[in-house]
Protein backbone atom coordinates (compact mmCIF):
# COMPACT_ATOMS: atom_id res chain seq x y z
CA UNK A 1 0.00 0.00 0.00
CA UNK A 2 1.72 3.53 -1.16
CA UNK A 3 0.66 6.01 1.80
CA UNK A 4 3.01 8.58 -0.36
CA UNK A 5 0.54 8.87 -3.41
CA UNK A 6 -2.79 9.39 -1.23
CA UNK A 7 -2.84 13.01 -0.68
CA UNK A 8 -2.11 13.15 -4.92
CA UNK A 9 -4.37 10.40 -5.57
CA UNK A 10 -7.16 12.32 -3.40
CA UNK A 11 -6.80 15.51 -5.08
CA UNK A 12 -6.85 13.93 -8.45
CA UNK A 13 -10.47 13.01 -6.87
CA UNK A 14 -11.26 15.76 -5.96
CA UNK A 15 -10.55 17.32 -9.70
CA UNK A 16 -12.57 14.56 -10.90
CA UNK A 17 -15.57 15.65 -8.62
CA UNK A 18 -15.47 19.16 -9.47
CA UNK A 19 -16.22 17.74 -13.03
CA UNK A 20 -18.41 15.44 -11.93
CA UNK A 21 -20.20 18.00 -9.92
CA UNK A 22 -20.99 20.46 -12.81
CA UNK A 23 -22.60 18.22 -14.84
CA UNK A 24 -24.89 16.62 -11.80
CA UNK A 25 -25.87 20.17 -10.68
CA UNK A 26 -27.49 20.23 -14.16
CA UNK A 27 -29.17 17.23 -13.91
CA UNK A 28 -30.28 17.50 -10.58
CA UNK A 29 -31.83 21.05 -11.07
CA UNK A 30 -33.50 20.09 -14.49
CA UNK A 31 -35.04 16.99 -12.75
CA UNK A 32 -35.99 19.15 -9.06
CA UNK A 33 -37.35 22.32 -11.20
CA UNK A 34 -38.72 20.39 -13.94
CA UNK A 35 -39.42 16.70 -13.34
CA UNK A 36 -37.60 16.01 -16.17
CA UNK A 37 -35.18 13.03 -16.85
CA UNK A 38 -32.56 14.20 -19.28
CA UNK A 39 -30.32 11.33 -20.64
CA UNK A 40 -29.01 13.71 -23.72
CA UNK A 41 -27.08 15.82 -20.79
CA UNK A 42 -23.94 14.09 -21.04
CA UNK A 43 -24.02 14.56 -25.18
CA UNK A 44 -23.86 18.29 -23.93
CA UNK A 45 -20.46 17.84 -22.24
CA UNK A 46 -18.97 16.02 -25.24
CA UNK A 47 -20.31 18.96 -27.83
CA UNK A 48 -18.46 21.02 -24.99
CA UNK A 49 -15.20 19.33 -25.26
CA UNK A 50 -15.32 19.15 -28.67
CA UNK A 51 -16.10 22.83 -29.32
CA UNK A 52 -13.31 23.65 -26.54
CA UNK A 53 -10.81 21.30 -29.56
CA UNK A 54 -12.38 23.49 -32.66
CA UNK A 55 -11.72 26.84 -31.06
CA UNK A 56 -8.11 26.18 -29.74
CA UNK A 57 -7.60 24.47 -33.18
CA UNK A 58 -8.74 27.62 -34.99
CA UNK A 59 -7.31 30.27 -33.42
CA UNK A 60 -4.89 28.93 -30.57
CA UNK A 61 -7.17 30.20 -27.87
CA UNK A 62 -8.18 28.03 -24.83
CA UNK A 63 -9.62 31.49 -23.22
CA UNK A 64 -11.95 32.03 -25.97
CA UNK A 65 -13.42 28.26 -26.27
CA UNK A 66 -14.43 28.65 -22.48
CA UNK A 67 -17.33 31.15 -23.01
CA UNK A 68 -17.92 30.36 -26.88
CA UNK A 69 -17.98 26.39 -25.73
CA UNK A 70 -20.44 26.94 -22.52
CA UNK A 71 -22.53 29.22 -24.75
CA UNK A 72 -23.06 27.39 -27.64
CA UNK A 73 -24.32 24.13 -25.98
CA UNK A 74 -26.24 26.11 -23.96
CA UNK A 75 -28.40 27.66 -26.98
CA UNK A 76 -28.69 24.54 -28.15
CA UNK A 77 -30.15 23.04 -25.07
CA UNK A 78 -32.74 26.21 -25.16
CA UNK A 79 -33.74 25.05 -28.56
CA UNK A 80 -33.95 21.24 -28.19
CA UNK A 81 -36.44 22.51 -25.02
CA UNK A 82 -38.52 24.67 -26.79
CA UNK A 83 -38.60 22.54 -29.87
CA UNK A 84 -39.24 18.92 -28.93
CA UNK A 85 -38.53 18.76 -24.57
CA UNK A 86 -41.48 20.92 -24.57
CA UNK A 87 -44.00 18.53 -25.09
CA UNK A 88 -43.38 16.27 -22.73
CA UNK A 89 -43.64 18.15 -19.51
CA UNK A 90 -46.03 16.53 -16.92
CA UNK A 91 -45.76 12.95 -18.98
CA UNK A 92 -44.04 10.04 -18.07
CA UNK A 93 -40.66 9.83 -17.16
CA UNK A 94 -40.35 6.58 -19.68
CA UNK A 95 -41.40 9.15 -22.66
CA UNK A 96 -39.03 11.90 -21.22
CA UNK A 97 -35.83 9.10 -21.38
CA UNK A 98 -37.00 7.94 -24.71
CA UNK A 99 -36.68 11.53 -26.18
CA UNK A 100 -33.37 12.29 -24.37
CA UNK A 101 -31.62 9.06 -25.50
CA UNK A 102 -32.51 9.50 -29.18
CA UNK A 103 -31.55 12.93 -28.98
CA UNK A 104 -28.42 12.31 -27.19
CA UNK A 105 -27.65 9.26 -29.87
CA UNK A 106 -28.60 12.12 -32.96
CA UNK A 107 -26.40 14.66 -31.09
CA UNK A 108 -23.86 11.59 -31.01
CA UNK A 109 -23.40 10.66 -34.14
CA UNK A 110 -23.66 14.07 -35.58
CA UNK A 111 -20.06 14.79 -33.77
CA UNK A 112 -18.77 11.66 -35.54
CA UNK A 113 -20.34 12.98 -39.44
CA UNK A 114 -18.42 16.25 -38.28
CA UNK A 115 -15.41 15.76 -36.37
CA UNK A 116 -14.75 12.18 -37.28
CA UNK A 117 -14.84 8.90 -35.13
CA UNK A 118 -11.30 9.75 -33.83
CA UNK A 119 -10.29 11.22 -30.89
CA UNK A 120 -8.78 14.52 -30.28
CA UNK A 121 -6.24 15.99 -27.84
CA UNK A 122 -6.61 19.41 -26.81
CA UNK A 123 -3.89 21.28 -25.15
CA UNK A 124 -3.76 22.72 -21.60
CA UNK A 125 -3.62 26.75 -22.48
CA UNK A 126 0.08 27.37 -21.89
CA UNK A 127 -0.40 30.14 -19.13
CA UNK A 128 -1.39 27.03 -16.96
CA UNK A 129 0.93 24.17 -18.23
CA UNK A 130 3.24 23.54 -15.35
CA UNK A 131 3.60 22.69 -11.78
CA UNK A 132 2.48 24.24 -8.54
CA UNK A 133 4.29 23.04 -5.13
CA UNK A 134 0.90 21.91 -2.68
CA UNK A 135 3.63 21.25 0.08
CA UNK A 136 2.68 17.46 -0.16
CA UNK A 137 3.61 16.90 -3.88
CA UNK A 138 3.94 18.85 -6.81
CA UNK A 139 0.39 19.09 -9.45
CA UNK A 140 -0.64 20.47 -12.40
CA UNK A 141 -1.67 23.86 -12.08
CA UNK A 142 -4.04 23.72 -14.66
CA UNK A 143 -5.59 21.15 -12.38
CA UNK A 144 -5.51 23.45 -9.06
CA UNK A 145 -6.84 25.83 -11.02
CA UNK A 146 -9.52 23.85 -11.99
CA UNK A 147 -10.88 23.19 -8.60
CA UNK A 148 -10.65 26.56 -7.55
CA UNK A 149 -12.56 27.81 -10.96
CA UNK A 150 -15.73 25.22 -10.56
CA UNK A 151 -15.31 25.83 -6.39
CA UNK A 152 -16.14 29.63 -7.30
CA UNK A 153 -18.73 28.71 -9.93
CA UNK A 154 -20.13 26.38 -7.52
CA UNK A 155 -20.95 29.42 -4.85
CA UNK A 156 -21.97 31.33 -7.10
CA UNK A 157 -24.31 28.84 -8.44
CA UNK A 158 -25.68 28.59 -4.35
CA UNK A 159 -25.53 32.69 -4.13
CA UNK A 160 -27.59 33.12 -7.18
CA UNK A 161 -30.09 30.01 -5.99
CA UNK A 162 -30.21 31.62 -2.54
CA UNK A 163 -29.66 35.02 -2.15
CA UNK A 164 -31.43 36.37 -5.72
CA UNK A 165 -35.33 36.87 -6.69
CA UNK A 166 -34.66 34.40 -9.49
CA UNK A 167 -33.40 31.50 -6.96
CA UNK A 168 -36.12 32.21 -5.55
CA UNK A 169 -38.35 31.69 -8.47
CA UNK A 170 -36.97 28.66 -9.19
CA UNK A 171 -36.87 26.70 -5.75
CA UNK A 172 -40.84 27.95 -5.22
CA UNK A 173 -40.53 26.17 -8.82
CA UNK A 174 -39.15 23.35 -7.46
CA UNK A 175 -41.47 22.70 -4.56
CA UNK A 176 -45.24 24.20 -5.83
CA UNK A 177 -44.55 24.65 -9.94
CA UNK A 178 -48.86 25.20 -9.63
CA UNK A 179 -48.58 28.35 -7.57
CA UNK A 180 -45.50 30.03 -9.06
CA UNK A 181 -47.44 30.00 -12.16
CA UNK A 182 -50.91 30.67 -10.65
CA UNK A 183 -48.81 33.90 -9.51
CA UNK A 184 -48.20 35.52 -13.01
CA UNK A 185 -44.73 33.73 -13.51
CA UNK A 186 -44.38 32.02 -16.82
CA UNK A 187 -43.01 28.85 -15.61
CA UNK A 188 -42.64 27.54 -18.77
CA UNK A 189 -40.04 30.11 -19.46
CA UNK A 190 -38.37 29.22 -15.83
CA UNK A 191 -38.11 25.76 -16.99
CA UNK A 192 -36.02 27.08 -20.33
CA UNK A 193 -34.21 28.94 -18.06
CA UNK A 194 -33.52 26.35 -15.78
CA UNK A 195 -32.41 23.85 -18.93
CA UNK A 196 -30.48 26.37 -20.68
CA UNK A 197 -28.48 26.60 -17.32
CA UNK A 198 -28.13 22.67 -17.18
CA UNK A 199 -26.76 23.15 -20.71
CA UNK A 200 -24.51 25.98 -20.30
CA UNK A 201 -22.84 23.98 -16.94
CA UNK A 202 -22.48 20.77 -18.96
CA UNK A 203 -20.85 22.56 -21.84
CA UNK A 204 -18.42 24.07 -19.29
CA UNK A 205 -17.56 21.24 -17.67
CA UNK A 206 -16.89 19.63 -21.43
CA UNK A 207 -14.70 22.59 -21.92
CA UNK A 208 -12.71 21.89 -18.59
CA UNK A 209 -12.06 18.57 -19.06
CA UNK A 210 -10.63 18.47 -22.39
CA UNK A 211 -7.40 19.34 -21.95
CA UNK A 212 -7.32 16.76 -18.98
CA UNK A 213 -9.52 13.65 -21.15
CA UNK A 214 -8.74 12.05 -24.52
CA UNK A 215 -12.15 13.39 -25.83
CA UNK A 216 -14.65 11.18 -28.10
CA UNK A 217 -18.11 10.78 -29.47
CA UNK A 218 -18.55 8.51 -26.90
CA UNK A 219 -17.70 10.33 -23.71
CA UNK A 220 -21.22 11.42 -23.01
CA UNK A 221 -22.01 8.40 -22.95
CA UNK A 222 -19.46 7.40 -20.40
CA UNK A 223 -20.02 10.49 -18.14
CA UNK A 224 -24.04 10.25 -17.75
CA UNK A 225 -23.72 7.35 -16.27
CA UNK A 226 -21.32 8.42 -13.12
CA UNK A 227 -23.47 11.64 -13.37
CA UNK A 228 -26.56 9.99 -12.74
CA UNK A 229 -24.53 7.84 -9.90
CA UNK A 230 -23.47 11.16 -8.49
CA UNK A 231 -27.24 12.45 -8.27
CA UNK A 232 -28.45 9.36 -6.60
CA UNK A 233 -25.98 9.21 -4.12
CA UNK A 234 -26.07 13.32 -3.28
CA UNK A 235 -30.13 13.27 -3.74
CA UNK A 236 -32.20 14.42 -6.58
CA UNK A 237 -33.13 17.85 -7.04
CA UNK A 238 -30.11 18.59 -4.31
CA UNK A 239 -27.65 21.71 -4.57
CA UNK A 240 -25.41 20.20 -2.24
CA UNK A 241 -25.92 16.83 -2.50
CA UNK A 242 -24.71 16.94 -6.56
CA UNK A 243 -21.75 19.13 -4.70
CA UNK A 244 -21.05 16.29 -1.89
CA UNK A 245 -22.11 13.30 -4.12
CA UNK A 246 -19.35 15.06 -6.92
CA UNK A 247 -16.72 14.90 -4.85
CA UNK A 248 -17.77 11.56 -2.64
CA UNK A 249 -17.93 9.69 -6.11
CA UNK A 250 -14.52 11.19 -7.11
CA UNK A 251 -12.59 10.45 -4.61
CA UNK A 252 -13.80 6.55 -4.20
CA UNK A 253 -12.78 6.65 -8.08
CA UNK A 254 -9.50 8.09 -7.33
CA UNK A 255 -8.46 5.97 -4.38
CA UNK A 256 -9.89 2.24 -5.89
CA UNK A 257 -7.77 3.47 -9.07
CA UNK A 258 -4.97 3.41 -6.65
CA UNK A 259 -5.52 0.20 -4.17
CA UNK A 260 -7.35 -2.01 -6.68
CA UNK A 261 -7.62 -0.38 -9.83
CA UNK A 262 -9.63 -3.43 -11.42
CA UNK A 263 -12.52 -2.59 -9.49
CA UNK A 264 -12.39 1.13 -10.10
CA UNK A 265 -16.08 1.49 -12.56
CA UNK A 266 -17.66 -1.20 -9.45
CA UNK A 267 -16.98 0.60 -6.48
CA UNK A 268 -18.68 3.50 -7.98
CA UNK A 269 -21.90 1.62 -8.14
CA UNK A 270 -20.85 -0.59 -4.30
CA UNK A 271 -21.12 3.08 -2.89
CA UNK A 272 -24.47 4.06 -4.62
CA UNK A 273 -26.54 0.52 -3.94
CA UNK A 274 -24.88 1.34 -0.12
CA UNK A 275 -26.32 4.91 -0.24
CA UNK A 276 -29.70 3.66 -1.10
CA UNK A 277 -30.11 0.81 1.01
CA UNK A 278 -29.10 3.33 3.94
CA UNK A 279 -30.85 6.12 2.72
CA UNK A 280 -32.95 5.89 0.08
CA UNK A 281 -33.54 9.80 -0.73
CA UNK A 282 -29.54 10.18 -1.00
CA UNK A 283 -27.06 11.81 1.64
CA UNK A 284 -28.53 15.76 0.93
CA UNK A 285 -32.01 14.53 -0.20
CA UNK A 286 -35.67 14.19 0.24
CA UNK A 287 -38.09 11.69 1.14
């Protein structure tokens, strides 16, 4: 057992779970605001990663594919709402993951017709490619600065839930949809809102990780499925819990990876069935 590599091997968790924690935030919002199951969310990290590879290919900019990347998928969440998600509110949740897997499989294999069935590397932005010295080991700063950067997005994600009149919109959404819009709101423009946000924190985190991931067609795939893990174990429709279930989830992906790295994908899933047999609401949620 190397005691040495666990304060690295933790931190690279904790990087993880900052990833991991955008994307659940969206998921977990979309679902407590909405209802709504969406399985197309991780195809909105992939377009992400792969708009964060067409910018810095273009014109050598990592700074500029963070906003354009984040922006982009998040129009294009706004659009697949109004256009087709739409019609589905207040259905069945087994019509609402029928929709979002065949749009996530269109969005899928669109990125293949366009950017090819290949991978693509995509450079950390050379103001952050080195080393920082954490007293404990040396790490990419890049990946420091990652946590920090999702750490600040994540309280200002709580500030603007908590502290504004549109937070406040949108947890009375969350708990009585009926009487927000029995009080002149137009909740179905909240709920566009509240998916174009999803969208736009998906495409971020897509962004963020593609300097650190080989990205793919098939790495939305890959990440809805620890996302939705993530939600489960931190509670649906949770703030904190996607925060706490984020960074639970990687670190117990971090730390198998370094003890028994065959079982790395089943201890995920070992943690979540223990989560719900203990508490079936999640850590952070609900009954």
């Amino acid at each position: 057992m190397n005691v040495d590599l666990l304060p690295q091997f933790v931190f690279n968790g904790l990087m993880s779970g900052m990833i991991y924690l955008l994307i659940a935030f969206g998921i977990s919002l979309i679902f407590g605001m909405m209802d709504f199951i969406n399985f197309a969310h991780g195809t909105f990290y992939a377009l992400g990663a792969y708009l964060a590879w067409t910018v810095t290919t273009l014109v050598g900019n990592f700074w500029l594919a963070l906003p354009v990347g984040a922006v982009a998928v998040a129009l294009l969440a706004m659009i697949i709402e109004t256009t087709l998600l739409r019609r589905l509110h207040g259905l069945h949740h087994t019509l609402q993951l029928l929709l979002t897997f065949g749009v996530a499989v269109m969005m899928q294999e669109l990125i293949i017709i366009v950017w090819g069935p290949i991978g693509k590397p995509v450079s950390v932005p050379a103001l952050l490619d080195g080393q920082v010295n954490l007293g404990f080991t040396y790490y990419p700063l890049y990946r420091v600065c990652l946590v920090v950067f999702v750490a600040a997005v994540a309280f200002a994600l709580w500030y603007g839930l908590e502290k504004t009149k549109m937070g406040s919109l949108i947890r009375a959404g969350t708990e009585r949809a009926e009487m927000v819009n029995a009080l002149g709101i137009n909740v179905s423009r909240l709920f566009t809102g509240v998916f174009t946000l999803g969208g736009f924190l998906a495409g971020l985190a897509g962004v963020l990780a593609a300097p650190l991931v080989g990205i793919n067609a098939y790495m939305g795939l890959d990440i809805i499925v620890i996302a939705f893990v993530v939600v489960v174990v931190g509670g649906m429709g949770s703030f904190a819990g996607a925060v706490v279930g984020g960074l639970l989830v990687g670190v117990v992906q971090s730390l198998t990876g370094l003890y028994w790295p065959q079982a790395t994908d089943m201890m995920v899933f070992i943690v979540m069935a223990i989560v719900l047999v203990a508490r079936p609401q999640g850590l952070l949620g609900r009954a």
